[in-house]
Protein backbone atom coordinates (compact mmCIF):
# COMPACT_ATOMS: atom_id res chain seq x y z
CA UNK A 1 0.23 0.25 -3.75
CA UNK A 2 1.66 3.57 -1.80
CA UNK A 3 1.80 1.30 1.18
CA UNK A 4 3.30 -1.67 -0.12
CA UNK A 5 6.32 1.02 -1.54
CA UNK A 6 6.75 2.28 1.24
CA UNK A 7 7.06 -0.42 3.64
CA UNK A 8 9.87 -2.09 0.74
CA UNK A 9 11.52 1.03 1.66
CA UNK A 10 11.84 0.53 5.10
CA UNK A 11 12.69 -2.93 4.70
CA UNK A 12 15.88 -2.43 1.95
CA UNK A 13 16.93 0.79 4.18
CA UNK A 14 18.30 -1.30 7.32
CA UNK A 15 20.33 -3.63 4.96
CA UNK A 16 22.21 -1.05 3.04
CA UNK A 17 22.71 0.48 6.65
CA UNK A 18 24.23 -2.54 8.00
CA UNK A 19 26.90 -2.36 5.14
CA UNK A 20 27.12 1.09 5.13
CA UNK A 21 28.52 1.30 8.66
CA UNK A 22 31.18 -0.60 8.75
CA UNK A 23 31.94 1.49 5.68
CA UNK A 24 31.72 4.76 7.06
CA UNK A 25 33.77 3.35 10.65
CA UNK A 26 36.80 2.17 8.09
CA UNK A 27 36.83 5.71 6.27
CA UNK A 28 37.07 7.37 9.30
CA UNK A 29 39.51 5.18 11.04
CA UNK A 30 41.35 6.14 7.96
């Protein structure tokens, strides 16, 4: 159970990354 939570972690935290950055590049360009 621990590991199975923790590997969904690691697979949903390169997704939100991936939308994230262009994010952060547009606010700072701003």
């Amino acid at each position: 159970s621990e590991i199975g939570g923790e590997q969904n972690s690691t697979i949903v935290f390169p997704l939100p990354l991936d939308v994230i950055t262009p994010f952060m590049k547009l606010a700072k360009k701003d």
